[in-house]
Each structure stands twice: as structure tokens, then as C-alpha cells.
PDB file of N, CA and C in Angstrom:
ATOM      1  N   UNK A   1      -7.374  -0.848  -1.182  1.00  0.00           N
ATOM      2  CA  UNK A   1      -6.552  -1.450  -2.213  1.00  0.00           C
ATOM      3  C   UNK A   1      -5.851  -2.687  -1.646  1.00  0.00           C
ATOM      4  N   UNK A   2      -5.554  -3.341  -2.627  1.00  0.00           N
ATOM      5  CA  UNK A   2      -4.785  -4.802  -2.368  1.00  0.00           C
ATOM      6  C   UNK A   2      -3.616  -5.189  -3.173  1.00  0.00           C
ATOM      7  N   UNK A   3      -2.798  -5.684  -2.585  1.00  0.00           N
ATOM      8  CA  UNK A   3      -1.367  -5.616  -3.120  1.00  0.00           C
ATOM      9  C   UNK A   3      -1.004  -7.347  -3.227  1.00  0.00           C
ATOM     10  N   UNK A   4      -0.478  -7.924  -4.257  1.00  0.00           N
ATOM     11  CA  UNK A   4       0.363  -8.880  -4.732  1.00  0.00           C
ATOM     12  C   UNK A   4       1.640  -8.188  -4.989  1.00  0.00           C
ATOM     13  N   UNK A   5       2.584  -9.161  -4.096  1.00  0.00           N
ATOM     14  CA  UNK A   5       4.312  -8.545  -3.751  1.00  0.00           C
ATOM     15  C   UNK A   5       5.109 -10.140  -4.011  1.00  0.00           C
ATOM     16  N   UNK A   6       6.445  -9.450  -4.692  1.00  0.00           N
ATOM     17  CA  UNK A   6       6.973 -10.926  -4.511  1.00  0.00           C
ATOM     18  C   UNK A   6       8.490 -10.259  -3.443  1.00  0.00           C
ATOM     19  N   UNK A   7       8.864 -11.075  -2.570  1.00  0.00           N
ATOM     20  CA  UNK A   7       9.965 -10.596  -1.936  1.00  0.00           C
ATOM     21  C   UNK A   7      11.266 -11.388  -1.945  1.00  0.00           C
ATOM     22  N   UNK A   8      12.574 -10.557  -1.986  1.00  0.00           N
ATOM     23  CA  UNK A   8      13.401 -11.258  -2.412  1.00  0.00           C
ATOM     24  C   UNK A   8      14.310 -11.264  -0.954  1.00  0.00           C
ATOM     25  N   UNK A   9      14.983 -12.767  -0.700  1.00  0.00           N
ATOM     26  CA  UNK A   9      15.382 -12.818   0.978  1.00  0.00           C
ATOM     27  C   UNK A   9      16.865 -12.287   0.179  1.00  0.00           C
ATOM     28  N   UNK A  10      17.720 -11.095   0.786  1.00  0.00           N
ATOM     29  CA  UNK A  10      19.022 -10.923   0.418  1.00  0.00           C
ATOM     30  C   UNK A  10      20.281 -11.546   1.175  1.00  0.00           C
ATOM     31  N   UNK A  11      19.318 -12.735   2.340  1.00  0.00           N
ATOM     32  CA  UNK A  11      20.080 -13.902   2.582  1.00  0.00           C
ATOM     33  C   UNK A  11      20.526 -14.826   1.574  1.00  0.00           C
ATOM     34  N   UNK A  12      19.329 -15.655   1.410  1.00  0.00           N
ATOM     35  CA  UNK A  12      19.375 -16.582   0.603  1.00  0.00           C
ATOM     36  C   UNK A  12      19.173 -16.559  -0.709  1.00  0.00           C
ATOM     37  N   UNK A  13      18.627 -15.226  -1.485  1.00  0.00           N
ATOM     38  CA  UNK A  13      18.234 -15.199  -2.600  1.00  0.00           C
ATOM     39  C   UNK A  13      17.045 -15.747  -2.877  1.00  0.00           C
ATOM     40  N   UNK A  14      16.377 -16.141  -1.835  1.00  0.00           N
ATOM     41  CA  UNK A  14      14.866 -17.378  -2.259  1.00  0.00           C
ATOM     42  C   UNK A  14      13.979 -15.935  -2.436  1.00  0.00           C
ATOM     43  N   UNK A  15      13.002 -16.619  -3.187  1.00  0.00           N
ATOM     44  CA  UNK A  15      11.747 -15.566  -3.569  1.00  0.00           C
ATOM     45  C   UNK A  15      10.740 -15.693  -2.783  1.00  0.00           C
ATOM     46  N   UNK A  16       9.496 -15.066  -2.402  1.00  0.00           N
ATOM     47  CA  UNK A  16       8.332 -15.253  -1.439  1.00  0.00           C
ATOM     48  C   UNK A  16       7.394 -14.055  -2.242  1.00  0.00           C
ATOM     49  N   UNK A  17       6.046 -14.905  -1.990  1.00  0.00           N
ATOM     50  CA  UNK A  17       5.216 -14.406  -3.260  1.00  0.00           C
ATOM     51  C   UNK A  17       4.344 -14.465  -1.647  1.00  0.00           C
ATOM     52  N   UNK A  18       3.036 -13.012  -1.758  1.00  0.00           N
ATOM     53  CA  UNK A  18       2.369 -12.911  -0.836  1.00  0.00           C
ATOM     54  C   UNK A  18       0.848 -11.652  -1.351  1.00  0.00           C
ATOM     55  N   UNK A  19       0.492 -11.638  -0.256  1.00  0.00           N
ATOM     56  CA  UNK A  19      -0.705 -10.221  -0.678  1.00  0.00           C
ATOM     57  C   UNK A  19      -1.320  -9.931   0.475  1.00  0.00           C
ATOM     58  N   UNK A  20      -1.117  -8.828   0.637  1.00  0.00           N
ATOM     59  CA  UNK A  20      -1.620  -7.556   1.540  1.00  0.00           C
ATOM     60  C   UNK A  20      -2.292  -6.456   0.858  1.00  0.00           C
ATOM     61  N   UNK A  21      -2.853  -5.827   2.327  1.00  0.00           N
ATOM     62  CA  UNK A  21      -3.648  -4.867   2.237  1.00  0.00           C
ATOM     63  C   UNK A  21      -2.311  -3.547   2.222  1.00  0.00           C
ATOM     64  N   UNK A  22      -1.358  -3.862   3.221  1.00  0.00           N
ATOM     65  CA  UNK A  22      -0.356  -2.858   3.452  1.00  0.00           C
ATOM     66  C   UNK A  22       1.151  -3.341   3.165  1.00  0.00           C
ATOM     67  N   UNK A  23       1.631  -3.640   1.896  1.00  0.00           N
ATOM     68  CA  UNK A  23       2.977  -4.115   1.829  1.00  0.00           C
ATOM     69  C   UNK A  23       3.566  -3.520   2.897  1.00  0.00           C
ATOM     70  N   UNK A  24       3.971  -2.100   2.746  1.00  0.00           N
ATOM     71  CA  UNK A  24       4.994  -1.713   3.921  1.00  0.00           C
ATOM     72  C   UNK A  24       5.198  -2.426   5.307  1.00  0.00           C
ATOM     73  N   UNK A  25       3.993  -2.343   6.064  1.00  0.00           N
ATOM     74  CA  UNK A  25       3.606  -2.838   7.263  1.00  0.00           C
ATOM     75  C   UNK A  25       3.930  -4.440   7.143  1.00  0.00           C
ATOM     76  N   UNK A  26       3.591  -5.295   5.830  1.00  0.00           N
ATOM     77  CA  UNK A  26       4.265  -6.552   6.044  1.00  0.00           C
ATOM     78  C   UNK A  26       5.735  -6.718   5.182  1.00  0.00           C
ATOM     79  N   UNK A  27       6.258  -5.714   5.323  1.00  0.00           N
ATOM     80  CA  UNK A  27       7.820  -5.733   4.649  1.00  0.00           C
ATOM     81  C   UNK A  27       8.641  -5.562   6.308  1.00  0.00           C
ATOM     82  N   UNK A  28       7.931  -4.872   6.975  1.00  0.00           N
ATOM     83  CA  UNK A  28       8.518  -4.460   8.385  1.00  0.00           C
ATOM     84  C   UNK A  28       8.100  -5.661   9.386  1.00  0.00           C
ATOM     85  N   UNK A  29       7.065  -6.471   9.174  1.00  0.00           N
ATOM     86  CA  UNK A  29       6.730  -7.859   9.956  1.00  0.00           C
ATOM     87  C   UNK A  29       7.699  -8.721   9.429  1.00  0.00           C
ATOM     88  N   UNK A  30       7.379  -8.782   8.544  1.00  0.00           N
ATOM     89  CA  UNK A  30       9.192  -9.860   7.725  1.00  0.00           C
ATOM     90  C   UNK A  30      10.515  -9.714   8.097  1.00  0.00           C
ATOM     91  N   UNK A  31      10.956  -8.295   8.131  1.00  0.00           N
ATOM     92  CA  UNK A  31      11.809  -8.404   8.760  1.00  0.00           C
ATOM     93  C   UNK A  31      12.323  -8.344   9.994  1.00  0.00           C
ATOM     94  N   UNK A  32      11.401  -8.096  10.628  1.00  0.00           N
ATOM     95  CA  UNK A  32      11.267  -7.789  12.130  1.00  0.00           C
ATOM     96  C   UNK A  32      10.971  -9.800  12.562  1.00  0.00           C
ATOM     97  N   UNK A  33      10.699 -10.738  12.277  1.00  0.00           N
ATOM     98  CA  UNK A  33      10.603 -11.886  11.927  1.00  0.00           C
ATOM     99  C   UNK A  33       9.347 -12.477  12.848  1.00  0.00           C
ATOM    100  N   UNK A  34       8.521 -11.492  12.274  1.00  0.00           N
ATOM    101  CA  UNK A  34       7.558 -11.715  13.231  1.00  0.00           C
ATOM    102  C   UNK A  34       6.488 -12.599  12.623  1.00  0.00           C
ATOM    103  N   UNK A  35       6.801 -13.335  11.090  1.00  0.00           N
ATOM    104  CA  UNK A  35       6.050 -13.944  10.608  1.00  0.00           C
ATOM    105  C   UNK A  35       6.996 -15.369  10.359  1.00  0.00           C
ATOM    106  N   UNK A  36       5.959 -16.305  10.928  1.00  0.00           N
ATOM    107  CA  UNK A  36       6.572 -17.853  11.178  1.00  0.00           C
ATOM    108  C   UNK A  36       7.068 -18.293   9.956  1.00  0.00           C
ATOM    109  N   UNK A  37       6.648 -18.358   9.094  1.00  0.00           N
ATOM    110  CA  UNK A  37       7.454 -19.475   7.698  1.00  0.00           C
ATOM    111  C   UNK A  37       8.742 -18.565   7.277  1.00  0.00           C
ATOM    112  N   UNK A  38       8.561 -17.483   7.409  1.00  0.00           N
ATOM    113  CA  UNK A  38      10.027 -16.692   6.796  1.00  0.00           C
ATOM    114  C   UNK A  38      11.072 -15.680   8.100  1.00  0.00           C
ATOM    115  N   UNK A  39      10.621 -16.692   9.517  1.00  0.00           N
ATOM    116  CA  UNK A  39      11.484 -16.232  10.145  1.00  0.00           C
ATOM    117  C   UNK A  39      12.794 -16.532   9.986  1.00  0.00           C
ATOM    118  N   UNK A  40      14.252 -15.600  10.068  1.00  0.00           N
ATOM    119  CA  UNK A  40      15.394 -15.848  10.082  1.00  0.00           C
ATOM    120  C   UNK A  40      15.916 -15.957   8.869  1.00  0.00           C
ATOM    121  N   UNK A  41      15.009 -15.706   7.902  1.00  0.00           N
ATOM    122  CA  UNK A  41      15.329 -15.458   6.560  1.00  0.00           C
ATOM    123  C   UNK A  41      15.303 -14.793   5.621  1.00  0.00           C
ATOM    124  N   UNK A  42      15.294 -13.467   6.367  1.00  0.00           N
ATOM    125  CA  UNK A  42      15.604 -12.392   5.811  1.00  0.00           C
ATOM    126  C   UNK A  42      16.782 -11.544   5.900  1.00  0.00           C
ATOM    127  N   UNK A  43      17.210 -10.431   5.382  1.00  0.00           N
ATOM    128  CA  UNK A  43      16.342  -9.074   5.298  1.00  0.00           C
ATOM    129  C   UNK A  43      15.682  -9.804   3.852  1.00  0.00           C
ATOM    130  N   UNK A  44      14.244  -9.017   3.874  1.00  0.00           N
ATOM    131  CA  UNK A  44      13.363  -9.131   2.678  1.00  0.00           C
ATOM    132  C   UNK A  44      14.041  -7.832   1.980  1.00  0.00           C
ATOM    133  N   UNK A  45      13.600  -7.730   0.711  1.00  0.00           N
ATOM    134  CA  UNK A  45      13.376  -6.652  -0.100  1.00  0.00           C
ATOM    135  C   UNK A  45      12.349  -6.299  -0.924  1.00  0.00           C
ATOM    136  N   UNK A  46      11.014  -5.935  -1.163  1.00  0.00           N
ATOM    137  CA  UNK A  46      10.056  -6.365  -2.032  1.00  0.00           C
ATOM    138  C   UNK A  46      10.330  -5.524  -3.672  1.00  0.00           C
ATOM    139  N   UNK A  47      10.555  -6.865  -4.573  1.00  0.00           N
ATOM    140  CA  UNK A  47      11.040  -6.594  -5.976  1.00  0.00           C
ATOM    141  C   UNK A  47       9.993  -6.608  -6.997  1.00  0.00           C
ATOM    142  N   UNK A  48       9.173  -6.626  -6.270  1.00  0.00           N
ATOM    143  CA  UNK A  48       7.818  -6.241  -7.270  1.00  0.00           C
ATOM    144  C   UNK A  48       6.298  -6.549  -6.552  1.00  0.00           C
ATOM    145  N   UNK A  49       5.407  -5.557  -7.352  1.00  0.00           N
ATOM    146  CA  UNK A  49       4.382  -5.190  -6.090  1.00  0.00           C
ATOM    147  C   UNK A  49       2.941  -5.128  -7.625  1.00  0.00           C
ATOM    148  N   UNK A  50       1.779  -5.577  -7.696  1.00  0.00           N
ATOM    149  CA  UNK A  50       0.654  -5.030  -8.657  1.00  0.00           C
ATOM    150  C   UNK A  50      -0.192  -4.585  -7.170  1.00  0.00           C
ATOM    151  N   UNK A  51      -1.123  -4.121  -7.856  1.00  0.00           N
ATOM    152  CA  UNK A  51      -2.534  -3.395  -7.197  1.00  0.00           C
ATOM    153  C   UNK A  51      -3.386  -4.024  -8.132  1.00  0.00           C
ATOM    154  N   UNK A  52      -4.913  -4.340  -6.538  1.00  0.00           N
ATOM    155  CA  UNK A  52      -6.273  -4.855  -7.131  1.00  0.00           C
ATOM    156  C   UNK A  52      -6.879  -4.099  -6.600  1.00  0.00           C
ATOM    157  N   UNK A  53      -8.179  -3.953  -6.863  1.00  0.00           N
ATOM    158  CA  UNK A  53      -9.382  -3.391  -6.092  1.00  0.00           C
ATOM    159  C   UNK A  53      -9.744  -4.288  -4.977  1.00  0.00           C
ATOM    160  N   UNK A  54      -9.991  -5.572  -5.632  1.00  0.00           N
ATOM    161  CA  UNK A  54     -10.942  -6.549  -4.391  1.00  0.00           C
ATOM    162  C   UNK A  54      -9.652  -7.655  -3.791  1.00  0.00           C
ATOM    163  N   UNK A  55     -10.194  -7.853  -2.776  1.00  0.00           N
ATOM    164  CA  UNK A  55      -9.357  -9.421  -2.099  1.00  0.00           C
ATOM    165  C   UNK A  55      -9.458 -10.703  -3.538  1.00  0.00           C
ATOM    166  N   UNK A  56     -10.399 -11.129  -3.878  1.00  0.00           N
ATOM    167  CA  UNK A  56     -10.826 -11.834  -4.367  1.00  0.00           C
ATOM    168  C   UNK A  56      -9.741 -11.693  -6.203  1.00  0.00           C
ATOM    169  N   UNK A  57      -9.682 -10.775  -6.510  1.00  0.00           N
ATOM    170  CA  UNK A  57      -8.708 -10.435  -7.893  1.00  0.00           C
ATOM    171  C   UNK A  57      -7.081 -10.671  -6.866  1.00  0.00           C
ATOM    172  N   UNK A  58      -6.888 -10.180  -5.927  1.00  0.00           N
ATOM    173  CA  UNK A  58      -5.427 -10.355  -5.251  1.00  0.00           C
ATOM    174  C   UNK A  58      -5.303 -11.475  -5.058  1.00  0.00           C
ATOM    175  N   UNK A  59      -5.937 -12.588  -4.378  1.00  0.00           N
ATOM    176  CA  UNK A  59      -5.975 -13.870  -4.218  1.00  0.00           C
ATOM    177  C   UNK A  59      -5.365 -14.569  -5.796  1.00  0.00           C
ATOM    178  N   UNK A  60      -6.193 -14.124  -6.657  1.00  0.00           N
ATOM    179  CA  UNK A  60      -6.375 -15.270  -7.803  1.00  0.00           C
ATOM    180  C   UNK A  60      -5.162 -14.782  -8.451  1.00  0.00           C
ATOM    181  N   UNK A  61      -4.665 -13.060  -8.493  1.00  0.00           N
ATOM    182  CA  UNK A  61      -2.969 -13.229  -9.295  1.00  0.00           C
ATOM    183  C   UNK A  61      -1.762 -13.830  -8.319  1.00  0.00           C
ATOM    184  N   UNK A  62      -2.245 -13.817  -6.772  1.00  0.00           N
ATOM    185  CA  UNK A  62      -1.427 -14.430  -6.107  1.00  0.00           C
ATOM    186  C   UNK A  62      -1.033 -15.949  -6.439  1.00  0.00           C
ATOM    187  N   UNK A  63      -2.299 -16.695  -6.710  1.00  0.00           N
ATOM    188  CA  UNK A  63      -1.614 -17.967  -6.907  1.00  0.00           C
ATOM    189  C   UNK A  63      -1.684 -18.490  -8.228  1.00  0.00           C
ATOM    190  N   UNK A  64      -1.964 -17.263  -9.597  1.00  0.00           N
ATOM    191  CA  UNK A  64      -1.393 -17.129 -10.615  1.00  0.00           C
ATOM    192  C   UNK A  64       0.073 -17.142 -10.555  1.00  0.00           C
ATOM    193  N   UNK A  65       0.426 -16.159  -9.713  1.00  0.00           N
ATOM    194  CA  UNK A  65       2.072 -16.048  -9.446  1.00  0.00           C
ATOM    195  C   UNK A  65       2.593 -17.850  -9.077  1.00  0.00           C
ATOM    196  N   UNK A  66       2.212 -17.513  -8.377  1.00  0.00           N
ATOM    197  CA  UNK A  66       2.762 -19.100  -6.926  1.00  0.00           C
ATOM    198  C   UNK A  66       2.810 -19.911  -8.226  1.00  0.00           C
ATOM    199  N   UNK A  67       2.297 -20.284  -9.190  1.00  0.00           N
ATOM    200  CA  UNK A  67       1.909 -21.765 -10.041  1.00  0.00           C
ATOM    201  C   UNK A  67       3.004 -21.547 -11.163  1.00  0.00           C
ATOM    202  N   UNK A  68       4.044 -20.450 -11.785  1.00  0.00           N
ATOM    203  CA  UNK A  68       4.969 -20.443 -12.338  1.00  0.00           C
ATOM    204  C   UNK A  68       6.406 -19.697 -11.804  1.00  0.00           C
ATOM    205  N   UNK A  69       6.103 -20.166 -10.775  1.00  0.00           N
ATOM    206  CA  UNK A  69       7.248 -19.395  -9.315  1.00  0.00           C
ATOM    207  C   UNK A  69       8.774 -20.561 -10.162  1.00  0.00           C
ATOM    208  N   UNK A  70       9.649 -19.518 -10.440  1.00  0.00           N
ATOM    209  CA  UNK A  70      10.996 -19.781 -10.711  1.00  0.00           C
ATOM    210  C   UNK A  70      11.021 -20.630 -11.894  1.00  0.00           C
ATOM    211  N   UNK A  71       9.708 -19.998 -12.799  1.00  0.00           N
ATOM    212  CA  UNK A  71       9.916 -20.791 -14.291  1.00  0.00           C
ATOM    213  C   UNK A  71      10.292 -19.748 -14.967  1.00  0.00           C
ATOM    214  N   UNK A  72       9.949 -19.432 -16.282  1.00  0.00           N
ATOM    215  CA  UNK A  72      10.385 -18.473 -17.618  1.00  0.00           C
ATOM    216  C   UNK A  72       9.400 -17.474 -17.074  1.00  0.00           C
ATOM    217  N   UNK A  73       7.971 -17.497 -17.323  1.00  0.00           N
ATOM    218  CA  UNK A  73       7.024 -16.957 -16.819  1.00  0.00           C
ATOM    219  C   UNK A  73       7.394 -15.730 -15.622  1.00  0.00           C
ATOM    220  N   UNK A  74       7.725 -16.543 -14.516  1.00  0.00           N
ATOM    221  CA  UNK A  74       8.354 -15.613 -13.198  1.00  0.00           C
ATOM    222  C   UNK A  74       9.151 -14.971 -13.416  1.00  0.00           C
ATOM    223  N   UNK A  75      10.625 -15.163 -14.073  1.00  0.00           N
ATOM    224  CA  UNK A  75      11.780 -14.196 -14.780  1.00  0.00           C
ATOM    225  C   UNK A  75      11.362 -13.686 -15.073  1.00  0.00           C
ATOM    226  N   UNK A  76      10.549 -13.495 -15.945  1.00  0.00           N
ATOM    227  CA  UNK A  76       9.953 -12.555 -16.771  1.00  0.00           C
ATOM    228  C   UNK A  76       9.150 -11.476 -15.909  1.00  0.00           C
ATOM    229  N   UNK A  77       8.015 -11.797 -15.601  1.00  0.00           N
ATOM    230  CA  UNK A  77       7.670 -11.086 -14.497  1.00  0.00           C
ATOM    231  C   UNK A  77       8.439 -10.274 -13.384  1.00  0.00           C
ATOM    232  N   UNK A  78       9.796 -10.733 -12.613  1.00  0.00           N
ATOM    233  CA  UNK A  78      10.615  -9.962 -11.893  1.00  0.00           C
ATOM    234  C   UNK A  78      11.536  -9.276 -12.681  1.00  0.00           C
ATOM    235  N   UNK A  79      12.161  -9.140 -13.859  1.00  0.00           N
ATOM    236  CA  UNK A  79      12.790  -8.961 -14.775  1.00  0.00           C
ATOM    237  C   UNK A  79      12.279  -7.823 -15.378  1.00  0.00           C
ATOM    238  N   UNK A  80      11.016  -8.155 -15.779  1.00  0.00           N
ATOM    239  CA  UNK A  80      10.114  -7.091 -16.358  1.00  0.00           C
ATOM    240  C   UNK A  80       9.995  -5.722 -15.502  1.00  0.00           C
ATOM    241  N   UNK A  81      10.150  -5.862 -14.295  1.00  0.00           N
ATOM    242  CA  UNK A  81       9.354  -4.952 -13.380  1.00  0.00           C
ATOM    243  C   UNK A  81      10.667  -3.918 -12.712  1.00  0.00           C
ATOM    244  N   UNK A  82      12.198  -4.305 -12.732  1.00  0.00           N
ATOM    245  CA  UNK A  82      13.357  -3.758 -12.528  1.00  0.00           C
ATOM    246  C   UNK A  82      13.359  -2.046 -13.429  1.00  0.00           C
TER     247      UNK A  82
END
């Protein structure tokens, strides 16, 4: 299985949209800051998570997500999922 996650930094409040095979395992690399673009900017929290079958369907809602990141669309989507 394949996971599209969006994570919320409870530093800064910024959002981070991603996809794994193992959220958990990269919720614990994030904060452990073992991943370069979002070092020091965490703690993460992950505020919403779908499931795909293939890489290839995770990829394409991933940067479905990414392309209305912090419009109406995205509210909606994190909003929806609380």
C-alpha cells in the first residue's frame, strides 16, 4: 500500500504534502530531522493520510494535492478529514 499524507509543522503551522510506503516510519524521520528540506521544522503531526494500491495513483494525488496547496480546495480537504 501507498500513502499520500499532508503534515502539519506545530512550529510554524506550514503544511508539507508527501507519499510513502510507511507514513509512521516517515513521521519519525521528520521528526527525528533526518530529512533535509524539513529539518528544524518540526514537530510534524500528520493531519491527513489517503491510501493507493500503486506508486503511480500516489504520485498523481500527490501532486493533485501540491497544485491547490493553501487554496479553498486544500481547506477543504484538511477540514474535511478532522
Amino acid at each position: 500500500m501507498y500513502y499520500v499524507y499532508v503534515l502539519r509543522s506545530e512550529t510554524t503551522g506550514k503544511y508539507y504534502i508527501g507519499s510513502t510506503n510507511n507514513p509512521d516510519r516517515h513521521l519519525k524521520e521528520h521528526n527525528g530531522n533526518q530529512t533535509t528540506s524539513l529539518k528544524n521544522k518540526g514537530p510534524f503531526v500528520i493531519i491527513y493520510k489517503e491510501t493507493f494500491t500503486t506508486l503511480r495513483l500516489v504520485r498523481k494525488r500527490e501532486s493533485e494535492i501540491k497544485s491547490y496547496k493553501s487554496g479553498n480546495a486544500f481547506r477543504k480537504l484538511i477540514e474535511g478529514y478532522k
